[in-house]
C-alpha atoms as a PDB file:
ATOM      1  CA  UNK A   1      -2.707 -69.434  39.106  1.00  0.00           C
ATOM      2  CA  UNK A   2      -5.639 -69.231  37.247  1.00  0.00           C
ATOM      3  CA  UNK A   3      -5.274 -65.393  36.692  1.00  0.00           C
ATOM      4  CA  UNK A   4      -1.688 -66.044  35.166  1.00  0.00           C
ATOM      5  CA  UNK A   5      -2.832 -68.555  33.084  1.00  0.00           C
ATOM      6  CA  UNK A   6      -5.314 -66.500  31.541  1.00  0.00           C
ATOM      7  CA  UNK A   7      -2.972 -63.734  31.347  1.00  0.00           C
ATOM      8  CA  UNK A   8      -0.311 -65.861  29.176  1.00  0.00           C
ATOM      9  CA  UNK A   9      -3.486 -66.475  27.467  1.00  0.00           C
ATOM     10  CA  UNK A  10      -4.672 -63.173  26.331  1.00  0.00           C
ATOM     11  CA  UNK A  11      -3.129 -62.552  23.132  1.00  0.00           C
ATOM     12  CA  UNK A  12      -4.630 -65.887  21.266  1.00  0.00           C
ATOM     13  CA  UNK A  13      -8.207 -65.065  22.870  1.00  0.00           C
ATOM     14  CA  UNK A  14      -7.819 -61.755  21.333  1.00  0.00           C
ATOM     15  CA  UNK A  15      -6.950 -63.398  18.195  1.00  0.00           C
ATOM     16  CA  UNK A  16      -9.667 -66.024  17.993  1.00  0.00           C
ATOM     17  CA  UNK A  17     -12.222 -63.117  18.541  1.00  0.00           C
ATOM     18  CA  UNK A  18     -10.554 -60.667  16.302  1.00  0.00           C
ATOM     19  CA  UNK A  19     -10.309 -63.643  13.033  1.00  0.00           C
ATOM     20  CA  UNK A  20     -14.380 -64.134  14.545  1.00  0.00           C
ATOM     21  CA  UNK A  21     -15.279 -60.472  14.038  1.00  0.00           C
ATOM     22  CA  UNK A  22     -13.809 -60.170  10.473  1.00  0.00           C
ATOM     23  CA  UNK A  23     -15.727 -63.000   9.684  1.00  0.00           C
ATOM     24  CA  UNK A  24     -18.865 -61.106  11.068  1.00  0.00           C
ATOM     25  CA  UNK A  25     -18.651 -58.471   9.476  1.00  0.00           C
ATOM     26  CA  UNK A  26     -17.539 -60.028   6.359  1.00  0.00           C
ATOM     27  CA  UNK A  27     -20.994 -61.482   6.657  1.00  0.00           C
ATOM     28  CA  UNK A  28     -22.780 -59.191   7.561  1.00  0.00           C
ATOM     29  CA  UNK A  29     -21.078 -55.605   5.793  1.00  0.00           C
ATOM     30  CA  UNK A  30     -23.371 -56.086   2.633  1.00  0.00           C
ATOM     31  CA  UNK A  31     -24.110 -53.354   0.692  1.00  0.00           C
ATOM     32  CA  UNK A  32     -27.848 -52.721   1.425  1.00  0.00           C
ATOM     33  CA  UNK A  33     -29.122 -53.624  -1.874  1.00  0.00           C
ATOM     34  CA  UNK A  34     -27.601 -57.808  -0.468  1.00  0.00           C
ATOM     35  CA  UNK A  35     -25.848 -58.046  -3.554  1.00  0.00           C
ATOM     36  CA  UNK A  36     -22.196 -57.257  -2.302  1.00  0.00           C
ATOM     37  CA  UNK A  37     -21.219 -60.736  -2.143  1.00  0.00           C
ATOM     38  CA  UNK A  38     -21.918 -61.499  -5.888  1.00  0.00           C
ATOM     39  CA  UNK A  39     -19.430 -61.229  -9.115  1.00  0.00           C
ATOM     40  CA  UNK A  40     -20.757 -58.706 -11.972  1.00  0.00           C
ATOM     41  CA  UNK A  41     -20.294 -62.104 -13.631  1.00  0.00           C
ATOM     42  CA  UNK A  42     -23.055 -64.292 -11.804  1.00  0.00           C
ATOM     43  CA  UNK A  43     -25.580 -60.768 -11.510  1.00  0.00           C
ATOM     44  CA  UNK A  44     -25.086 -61.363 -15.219  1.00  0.00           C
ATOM     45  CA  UNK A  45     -25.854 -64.645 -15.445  1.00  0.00           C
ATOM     46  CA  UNK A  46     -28.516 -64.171 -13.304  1.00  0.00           C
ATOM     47  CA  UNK A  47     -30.330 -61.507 -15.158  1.00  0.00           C
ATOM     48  CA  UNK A  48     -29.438 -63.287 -18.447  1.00  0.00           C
ATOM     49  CA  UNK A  49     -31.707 -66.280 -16.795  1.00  0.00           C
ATOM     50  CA  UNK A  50     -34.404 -64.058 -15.532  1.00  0.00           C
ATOM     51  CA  UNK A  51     -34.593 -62.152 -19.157  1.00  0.00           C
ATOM     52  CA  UNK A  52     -34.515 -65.533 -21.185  1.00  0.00           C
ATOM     53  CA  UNK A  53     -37.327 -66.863 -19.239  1.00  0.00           C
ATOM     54  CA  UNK A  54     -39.617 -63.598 -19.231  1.00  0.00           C
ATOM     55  CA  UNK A  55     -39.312 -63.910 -23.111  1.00  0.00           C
ATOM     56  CA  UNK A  56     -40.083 -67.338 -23.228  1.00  0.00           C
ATOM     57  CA  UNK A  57     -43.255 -67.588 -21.306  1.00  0.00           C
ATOM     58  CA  UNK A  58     -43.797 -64.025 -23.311  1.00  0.00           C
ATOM     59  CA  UNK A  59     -43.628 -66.394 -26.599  1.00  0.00           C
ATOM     60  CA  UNK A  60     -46.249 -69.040 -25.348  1.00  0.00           C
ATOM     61  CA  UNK A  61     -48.749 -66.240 -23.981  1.00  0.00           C
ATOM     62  CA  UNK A  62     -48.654 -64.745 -27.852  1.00  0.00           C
ATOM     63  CA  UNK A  63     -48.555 -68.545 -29.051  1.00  0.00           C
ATOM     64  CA  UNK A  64     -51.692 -69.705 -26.754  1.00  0.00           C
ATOM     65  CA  UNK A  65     -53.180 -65.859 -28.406  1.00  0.00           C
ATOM     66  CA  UNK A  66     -52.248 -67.028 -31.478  1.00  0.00           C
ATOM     67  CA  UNK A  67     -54.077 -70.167 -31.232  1.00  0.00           C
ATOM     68  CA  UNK A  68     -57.202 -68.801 -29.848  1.00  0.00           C
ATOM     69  CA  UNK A  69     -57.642 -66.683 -32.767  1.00  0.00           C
ATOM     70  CA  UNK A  70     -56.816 -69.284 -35.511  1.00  0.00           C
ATOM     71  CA  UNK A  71     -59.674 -71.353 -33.319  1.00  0.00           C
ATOM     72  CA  UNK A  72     -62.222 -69.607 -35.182  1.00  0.00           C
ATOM     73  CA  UNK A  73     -61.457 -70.927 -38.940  1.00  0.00           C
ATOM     74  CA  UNK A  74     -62.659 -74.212 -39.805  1.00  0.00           C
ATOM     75  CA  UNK A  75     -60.576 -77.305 -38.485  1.00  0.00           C
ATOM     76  CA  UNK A  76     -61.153 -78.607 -42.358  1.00  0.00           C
ATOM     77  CA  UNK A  77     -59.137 -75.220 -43.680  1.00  0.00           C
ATOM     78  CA  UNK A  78     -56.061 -75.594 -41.383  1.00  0.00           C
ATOM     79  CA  UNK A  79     -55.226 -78.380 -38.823  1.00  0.00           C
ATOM     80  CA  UNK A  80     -54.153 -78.393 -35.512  1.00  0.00           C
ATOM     81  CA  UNK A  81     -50.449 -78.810 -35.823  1.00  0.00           C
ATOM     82  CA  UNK A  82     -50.584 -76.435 -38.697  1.00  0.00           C
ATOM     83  CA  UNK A  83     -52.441 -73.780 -36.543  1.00  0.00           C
ATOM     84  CA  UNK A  84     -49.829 -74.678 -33.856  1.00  0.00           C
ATOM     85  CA  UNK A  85     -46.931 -73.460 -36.360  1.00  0.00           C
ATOM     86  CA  UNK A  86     -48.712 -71.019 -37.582  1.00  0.00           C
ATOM     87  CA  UNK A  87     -49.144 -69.718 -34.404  1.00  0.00           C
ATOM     88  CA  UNK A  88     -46.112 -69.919 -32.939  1.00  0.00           C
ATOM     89  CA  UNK A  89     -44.101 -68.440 -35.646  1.00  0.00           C
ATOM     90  CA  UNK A  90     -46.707 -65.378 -35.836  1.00  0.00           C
ATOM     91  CA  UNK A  91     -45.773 -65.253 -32.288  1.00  0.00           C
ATOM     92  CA  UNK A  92     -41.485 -65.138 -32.869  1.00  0.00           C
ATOM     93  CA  UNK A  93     -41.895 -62.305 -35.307  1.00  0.00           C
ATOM     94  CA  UNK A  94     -43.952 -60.359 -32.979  1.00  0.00           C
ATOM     95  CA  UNK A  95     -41.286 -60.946 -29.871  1.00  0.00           C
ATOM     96  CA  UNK A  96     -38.440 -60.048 -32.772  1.00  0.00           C
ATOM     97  CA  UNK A  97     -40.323 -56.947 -33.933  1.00  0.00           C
ATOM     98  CA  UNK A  98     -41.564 -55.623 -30.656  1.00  0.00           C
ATOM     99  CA  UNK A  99     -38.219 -56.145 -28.863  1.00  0.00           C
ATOM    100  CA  UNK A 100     -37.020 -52.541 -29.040  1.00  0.00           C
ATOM    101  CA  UNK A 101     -39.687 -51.639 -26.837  1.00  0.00           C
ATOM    102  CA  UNK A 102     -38.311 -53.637 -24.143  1.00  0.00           C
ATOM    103  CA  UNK A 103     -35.289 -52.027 -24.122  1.00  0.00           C
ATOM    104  CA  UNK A 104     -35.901 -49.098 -21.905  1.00  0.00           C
ATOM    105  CA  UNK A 105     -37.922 -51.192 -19.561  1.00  0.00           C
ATOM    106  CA  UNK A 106     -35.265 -53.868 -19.299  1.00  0.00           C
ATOM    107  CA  UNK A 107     -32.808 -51.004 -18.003  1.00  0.00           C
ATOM    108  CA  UNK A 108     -35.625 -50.206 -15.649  1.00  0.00           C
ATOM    109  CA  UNK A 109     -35.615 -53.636 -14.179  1.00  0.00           C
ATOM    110  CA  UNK A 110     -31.954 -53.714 -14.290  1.00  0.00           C
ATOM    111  CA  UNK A 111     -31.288 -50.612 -11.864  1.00  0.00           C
ATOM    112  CA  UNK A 112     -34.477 -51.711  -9.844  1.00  0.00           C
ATOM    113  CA  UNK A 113     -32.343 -55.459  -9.443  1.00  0.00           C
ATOM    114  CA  UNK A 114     -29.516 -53.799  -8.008  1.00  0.00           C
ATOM    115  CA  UNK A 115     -30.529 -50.807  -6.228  1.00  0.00           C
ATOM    116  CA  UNK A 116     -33.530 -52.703  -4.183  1.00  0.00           C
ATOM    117  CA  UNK A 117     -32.648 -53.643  -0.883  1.00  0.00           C
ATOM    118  CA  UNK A 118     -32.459 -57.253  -0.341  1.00  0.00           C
ATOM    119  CA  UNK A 119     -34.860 -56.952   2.667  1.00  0.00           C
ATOM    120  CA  UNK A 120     -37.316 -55.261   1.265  1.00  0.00           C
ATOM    121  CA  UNK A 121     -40.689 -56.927   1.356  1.00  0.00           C
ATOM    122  CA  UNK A 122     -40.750 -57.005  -2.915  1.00  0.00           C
ATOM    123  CA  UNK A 123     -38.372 -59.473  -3.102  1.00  0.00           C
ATOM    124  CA  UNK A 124     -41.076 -61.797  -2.057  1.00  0.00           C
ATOM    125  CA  UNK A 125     -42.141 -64.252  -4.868  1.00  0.00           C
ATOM    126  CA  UNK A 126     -45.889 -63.391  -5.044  1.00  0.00           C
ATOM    127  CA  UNK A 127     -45.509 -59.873  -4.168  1.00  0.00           C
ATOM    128  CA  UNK A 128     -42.455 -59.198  -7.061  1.00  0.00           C
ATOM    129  CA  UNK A 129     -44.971 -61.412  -9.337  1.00  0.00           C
ATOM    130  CA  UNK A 130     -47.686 -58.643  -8.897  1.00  0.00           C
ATOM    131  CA  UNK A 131     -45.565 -56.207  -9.445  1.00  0.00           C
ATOM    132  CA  UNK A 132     -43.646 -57.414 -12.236  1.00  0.00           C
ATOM    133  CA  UNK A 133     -47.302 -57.861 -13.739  1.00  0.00           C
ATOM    134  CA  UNK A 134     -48.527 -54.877 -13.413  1.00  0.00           C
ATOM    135  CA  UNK A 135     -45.204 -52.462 -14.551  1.00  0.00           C
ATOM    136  CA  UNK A 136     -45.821 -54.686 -17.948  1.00  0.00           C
ATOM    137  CA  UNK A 137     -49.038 -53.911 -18.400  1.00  0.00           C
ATOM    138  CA  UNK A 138     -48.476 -50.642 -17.660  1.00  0.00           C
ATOM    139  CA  UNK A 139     -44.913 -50.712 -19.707  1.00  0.00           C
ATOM    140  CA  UNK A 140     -47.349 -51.580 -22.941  1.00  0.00           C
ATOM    141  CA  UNK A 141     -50.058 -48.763 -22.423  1.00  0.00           C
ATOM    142  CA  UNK A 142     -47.403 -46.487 -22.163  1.00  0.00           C
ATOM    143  CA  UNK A 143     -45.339 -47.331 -25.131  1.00  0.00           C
ATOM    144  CA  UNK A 144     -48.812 -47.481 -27.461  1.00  0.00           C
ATOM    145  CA  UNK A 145     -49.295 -44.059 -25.999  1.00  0.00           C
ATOM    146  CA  UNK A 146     -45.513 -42.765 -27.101  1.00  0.00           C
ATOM    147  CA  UNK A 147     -46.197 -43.997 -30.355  1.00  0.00           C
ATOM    148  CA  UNK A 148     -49.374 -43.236 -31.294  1.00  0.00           C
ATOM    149  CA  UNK A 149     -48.737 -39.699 -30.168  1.00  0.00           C
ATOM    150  CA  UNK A 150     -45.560 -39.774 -32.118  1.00  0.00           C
ATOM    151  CA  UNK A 151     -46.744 -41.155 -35.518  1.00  0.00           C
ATOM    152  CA  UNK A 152     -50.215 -39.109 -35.544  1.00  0.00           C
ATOM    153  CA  UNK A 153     -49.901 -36.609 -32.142  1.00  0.00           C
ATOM    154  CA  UNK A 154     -53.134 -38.144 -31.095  1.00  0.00           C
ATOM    155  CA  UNK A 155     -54.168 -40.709 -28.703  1.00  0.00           C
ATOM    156  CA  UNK A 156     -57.698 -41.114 -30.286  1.00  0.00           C
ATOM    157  CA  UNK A 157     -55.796 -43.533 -32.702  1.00  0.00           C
ATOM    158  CA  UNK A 158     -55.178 -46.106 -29.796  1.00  0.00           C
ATOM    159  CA  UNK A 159     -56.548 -49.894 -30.220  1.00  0.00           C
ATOM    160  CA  UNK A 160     -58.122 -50.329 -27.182  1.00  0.00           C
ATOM    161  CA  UNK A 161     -59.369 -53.659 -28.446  1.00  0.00           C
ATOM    162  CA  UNK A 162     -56.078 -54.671 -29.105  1.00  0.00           C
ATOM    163  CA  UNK A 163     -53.928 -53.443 -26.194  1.00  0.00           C
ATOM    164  CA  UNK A 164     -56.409 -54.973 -24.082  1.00  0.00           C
ATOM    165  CA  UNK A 165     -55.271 -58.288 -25.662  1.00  0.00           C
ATOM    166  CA  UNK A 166     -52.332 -57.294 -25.576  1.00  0.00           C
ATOM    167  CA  UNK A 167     -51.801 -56.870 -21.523  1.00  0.00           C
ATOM    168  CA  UNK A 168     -52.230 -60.344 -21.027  1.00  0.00           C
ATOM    169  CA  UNK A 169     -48.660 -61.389 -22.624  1.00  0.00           C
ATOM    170  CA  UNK A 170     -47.405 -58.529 -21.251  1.00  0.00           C
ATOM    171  CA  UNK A 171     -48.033 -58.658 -17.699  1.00  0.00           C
ATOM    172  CA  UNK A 172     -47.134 -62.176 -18.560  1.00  0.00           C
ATOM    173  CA  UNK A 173     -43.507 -61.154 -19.751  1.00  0.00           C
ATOM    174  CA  UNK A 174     -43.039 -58.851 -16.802  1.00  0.00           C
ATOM    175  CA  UNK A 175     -44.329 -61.167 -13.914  1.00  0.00           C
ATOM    176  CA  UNK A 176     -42.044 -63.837 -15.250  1.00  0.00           C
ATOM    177  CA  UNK A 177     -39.257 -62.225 -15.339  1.00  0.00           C
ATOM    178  CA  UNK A 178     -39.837 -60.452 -11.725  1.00  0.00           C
ATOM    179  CA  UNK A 179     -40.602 -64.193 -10.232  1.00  0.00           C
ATOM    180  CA  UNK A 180     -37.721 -65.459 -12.027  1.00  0.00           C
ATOM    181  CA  UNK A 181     -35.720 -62.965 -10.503  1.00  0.00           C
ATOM    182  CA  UNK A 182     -37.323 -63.497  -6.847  1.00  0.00           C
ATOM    183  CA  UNK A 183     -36.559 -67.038  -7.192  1.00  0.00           C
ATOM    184  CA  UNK A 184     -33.056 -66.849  -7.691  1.00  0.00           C
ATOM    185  CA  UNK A 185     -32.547 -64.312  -4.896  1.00  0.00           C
ATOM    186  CA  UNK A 186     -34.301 -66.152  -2.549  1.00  0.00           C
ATOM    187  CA  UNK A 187     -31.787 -69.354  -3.481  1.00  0.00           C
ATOM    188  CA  UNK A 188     -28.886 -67.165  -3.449  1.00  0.00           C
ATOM    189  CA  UNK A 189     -29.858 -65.951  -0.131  1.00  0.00           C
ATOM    190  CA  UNK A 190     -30.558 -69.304   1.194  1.00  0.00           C
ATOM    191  CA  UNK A 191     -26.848 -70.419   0.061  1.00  0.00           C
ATOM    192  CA  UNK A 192     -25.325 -67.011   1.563  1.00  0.00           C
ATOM    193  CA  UNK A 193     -27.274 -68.483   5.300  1.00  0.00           C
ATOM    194  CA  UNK A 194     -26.096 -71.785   4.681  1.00  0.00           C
ATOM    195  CA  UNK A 195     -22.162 -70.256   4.216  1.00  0.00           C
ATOM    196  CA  UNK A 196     -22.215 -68.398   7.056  1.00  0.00           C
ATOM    197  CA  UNK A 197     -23.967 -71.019   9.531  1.00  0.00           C
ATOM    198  CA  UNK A 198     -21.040 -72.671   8.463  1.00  0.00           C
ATOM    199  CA  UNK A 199     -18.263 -70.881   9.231  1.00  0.00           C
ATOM    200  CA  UNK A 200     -20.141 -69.909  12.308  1.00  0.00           C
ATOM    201  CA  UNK A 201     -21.204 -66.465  11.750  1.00  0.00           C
ATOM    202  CA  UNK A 202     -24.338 -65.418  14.073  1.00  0.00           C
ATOM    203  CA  UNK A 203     -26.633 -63.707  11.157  1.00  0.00           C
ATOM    204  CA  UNK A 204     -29.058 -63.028  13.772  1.00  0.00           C
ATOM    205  CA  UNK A 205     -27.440 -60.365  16.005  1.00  0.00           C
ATOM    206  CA  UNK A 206     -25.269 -57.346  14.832  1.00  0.00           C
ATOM    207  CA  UNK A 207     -21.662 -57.198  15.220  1.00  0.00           C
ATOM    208  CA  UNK A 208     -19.811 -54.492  16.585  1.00  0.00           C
ATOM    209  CA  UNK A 209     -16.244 -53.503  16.170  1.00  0.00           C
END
């Protein structure tokens, strides 16, 4: 009896576990960068987010620069909210003027974003952070080098002085935007768990077809 029963049973068994294995694999049949379950609409957003905020803590480094500098004329000569203005709109002209250079470098971080695997062990806030860092410091020596060796064809003419200052906003501008972009990952990712745990979908093993 039993064996009949399960028998008459068969086909919606087979069902249930076929619907379960498209959900699996649904799941689970990512590309390997972990981005197939995104719109080109929200990776937009995303990067839009994780640009914005790269340039704005870029503005306050150059600001908080800014301010140092002016620190040395005498508080009678120029005030503090005047030095704070003066400051930050030294600091907008140079983020408008040097924003060409960050072209290139955007597109870098653009193909790195969607061709890194989503497991990989960068995607981890502090460790993207470092990184992010030290490709903008890197990202500013290099450019100074392009152009000094295209407006003289010498490297003698660097600033050293000066790009040494100048490292600070940008490894400040490049681990911002990296974190920013670890952060929302991370969140996405956490959602994408969440989702599946919810339709019941076993992220922990692999599912075979």
């Amino acid at each position: 009896m039993y064996v009949h029963a399960l028998e008459k049973r068969m086909p919606e068994l087979n069902v249930f576990h076929f619907k379960q294995r498209i959900i699996n694999r649904r799941g689970r049949d990512a590309p390997a960068n972990g981005h197939g379950d995104n719109t080109y609409g929200d990776r937009i957003l995303r990067l839009t987010v994780d640009f914005l905020a790269g340039l704005f803590s870029f503005w306050l480094s150059l600001t908080a620069l800014g301010l140092i500098g002016l620190n040395d004329l005498s508080h009678s000569v120029l005030s503090l909210s005047i030095r704070i203005v003066v400051s930050s709109g030294l600091a907008l002209m140079i983020c408008i003027v040097s924003s060409p250079f960050f072209l290139p470098w955007f597109a870098v971080f653009v193909a790195a974003y969607l061709l890194l695997p989503r497991k990989s062990c960068l995607w981890n806030w502090w460790l993207c952070t470092i990184v992010g860092s030290l490709t903008g410091i890197v990202a500013l020596w290099i450019d100074a080098w392009v152009w000094s060796f295209l407006t003289s064809n010498s490297s003698i003419s660097l600033n050293v002085s000066l790009l040494i200052s100048a490292s600070v906003p940008a490894a400040v501008l490049g681990g911002t935007i990296c974190l920013a972009a670890a952060i929302t990952e991370n969140v996405l990712e956490q959602k994408r768990a969440i989702r599946l745990g919810e339709q019941g979908v076993d992220t922990t093993k692999p599912v075979k077809l």
